[in-house]
C-alpha atoms as a PDB file:
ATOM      1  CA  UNK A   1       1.983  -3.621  20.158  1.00  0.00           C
ATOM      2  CA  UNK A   2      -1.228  -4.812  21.996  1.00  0.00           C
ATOM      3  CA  UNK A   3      -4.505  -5.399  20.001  1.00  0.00           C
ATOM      4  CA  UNK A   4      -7.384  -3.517  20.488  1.00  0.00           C
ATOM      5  CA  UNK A   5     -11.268  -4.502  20.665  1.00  0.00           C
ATOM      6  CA  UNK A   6     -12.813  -2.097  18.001  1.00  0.00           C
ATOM      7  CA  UNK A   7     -16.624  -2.482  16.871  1.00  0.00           C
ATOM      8  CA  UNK A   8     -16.884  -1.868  13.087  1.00  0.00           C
ATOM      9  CA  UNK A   9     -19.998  -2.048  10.635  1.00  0.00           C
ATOM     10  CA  UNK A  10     -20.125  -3.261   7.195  1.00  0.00           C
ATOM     11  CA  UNK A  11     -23.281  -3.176   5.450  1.00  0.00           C
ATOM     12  CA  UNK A  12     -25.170  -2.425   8.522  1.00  0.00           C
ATOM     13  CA  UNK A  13     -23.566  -5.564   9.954  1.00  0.00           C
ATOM     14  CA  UNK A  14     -21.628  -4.900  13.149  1.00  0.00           C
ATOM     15  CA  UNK A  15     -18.558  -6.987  13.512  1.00  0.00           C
ATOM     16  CA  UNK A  16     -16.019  -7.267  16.754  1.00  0.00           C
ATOM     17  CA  UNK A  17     -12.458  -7.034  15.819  1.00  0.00           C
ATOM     18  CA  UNK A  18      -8.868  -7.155  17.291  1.00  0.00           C
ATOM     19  CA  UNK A  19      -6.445  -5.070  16.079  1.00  0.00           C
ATOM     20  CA  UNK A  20      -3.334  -3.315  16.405  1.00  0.00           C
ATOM     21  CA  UNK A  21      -4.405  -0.629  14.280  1.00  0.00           C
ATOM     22  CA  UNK A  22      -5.482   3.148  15.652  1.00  0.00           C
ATOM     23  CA  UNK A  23      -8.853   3.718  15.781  1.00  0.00           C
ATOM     24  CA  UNK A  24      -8.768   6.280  13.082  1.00  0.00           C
ATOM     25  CA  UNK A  25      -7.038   3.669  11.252  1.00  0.00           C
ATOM     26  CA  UNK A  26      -9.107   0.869  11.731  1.00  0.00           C
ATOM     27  CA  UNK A  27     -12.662   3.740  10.722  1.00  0.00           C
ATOM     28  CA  UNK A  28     -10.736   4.450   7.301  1.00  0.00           C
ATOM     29  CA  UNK A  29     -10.334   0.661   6.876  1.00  0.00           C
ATOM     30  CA  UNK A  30     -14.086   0.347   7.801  1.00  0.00           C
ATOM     31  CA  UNK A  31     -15.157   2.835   5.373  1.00  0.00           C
ATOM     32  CA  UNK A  32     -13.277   2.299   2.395  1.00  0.00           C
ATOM     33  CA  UNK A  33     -14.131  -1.652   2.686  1.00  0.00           C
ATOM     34  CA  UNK A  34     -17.642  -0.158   2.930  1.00  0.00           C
ATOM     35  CA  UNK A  35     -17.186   2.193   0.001  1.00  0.00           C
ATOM     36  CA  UNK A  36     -16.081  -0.046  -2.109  1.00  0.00           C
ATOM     37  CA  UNK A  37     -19.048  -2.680  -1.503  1.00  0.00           C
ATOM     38  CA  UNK A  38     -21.578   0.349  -2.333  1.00  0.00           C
ATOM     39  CA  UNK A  39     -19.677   0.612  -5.607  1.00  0.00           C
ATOM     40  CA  UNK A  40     -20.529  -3.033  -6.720  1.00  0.00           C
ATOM     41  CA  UNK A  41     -23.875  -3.047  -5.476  1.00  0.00           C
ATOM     42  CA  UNK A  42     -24.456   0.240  -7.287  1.00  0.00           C
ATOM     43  CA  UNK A  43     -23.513  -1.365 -10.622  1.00  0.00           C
ATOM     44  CA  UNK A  44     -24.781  -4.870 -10.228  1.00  0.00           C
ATOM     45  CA  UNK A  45     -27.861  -4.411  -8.221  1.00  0.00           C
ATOM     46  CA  UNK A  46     -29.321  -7.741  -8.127  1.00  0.00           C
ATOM     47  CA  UNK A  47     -25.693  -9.167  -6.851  1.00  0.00           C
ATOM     48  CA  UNK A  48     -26.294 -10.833  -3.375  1.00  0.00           C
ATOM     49  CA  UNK A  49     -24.329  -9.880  -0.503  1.00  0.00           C
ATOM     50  CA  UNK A  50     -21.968 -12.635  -0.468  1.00  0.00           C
ATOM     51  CA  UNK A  51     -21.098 -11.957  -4.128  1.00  0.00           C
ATOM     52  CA  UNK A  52     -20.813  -8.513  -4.170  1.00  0.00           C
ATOM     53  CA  UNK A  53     -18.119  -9.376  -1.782  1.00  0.00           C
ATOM     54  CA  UNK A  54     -16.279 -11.151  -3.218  1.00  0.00           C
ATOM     55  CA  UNK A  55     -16.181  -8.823  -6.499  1.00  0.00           C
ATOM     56  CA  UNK A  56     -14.914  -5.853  -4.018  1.00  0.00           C
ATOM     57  CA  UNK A  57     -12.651  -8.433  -2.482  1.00  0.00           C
ATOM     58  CA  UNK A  58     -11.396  -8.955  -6.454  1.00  0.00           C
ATOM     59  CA  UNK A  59     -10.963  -5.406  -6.743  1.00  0.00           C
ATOM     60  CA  UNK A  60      -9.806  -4.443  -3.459  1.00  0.00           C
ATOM     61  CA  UNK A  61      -6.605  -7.021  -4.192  1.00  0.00           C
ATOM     62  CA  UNK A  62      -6.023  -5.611  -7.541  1.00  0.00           C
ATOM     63  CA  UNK A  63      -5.804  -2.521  -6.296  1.00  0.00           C
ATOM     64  CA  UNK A  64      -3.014  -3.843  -3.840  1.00  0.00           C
ATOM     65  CA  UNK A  65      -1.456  -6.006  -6.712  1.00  0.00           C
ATOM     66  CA  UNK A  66      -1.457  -2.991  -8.684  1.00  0.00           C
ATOM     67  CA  UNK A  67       0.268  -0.945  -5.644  1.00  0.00           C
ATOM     68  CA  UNK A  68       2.775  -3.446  -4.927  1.00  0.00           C
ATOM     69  CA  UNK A  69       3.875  -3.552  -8.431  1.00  0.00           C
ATOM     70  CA  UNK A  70       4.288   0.460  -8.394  1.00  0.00           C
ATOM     71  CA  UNK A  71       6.400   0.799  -4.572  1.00  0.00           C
ATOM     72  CA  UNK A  72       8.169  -2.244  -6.522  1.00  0.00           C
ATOM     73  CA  UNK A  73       8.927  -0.325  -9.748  1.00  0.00           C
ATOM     74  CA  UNK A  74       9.744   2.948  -7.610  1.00  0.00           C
ATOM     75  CA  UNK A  75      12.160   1.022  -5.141  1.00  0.00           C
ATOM     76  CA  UNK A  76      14.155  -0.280  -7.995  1.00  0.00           C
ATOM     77  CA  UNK A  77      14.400   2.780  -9.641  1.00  0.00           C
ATOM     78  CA  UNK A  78      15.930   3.895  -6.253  1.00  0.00           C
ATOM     79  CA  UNK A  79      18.375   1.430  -6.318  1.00  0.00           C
ATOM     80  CA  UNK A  80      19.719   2.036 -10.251  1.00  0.00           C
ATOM     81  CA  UNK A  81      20.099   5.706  -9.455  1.00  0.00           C
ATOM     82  CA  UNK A  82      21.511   4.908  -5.885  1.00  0.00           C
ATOM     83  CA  UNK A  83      24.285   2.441  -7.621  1.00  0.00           C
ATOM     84  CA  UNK A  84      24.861   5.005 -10.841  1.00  0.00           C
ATOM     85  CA  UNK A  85      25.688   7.892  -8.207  1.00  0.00           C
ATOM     86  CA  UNK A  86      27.687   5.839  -5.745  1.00  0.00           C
ATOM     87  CA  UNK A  87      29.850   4.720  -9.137  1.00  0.00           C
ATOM     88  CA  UNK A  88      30.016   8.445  -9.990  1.00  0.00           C
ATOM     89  CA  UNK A  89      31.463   8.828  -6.441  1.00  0.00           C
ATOM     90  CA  UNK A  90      33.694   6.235  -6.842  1.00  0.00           C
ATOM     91  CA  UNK A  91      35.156   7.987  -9.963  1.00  0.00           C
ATOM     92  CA  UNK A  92      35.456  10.838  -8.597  1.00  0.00           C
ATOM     93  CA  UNK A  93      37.271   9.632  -5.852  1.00  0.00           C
ATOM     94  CA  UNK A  94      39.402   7.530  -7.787  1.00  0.00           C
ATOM     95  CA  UNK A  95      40.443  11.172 -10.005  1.00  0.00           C
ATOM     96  CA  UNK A  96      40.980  12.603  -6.784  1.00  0.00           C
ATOM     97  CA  UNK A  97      43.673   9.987  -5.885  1.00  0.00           C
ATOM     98  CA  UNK A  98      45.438  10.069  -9.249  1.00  0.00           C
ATOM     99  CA  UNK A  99      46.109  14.208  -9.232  1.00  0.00           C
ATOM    100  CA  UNK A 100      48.517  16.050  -7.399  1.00  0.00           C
ATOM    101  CA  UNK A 101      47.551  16.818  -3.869  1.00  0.00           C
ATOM    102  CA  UNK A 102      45.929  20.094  -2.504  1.00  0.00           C
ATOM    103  CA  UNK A 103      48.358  22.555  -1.507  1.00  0.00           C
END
């Protein structure tokens, strides 16, 4: 997939980007990284730029962490279940084998 030049703005800044992102994509992106900088100036107002940041850089990664660890917990959830139904199979198949056959 080819990278596109997109123009984005954070904090009234404008920034040049490549990406391989939609644009739609890439405007969410913008906004929520946007969003979420708003949120820590709001509480901290006499944070400077570069450390309110870094505090929605903190929180923007738990967030992730904290996503990760769900898809991870969901996925291996998927696989128990996955492995206790294929083992059902297998007994069933295996009772299958051991009666008379079908007439």
């Amino acid at each position: 997939m080819s990278k596109k030049v997109c123009e984005i703005s954070i904090l009234g800044n404008k920034y040049t980007i490549k990406s391989e992102e939609t644009q739609n994509r890439v405007k969410e992106i913008e906004d929520y990284v946007n969003q979420q900088l708003q949120e820590v100036l709001k509480k901290s107002k006499s944070l400077s730029v570069q450390n309110a940041t870094i505090l929605a850089a903190l929180n923007i990664a738990g967030e992730y962490f904290k996503l990760k660890e769900q898809q991870q917990t969901y996925h291996n959830g998927v696989l128990k279940r996955s492995k206790e139904v294929l083992g059902w199979i297998d007994n069933q198949l295996k009772n299958v084998k051991g009666s008379e056959p079908w007439v």
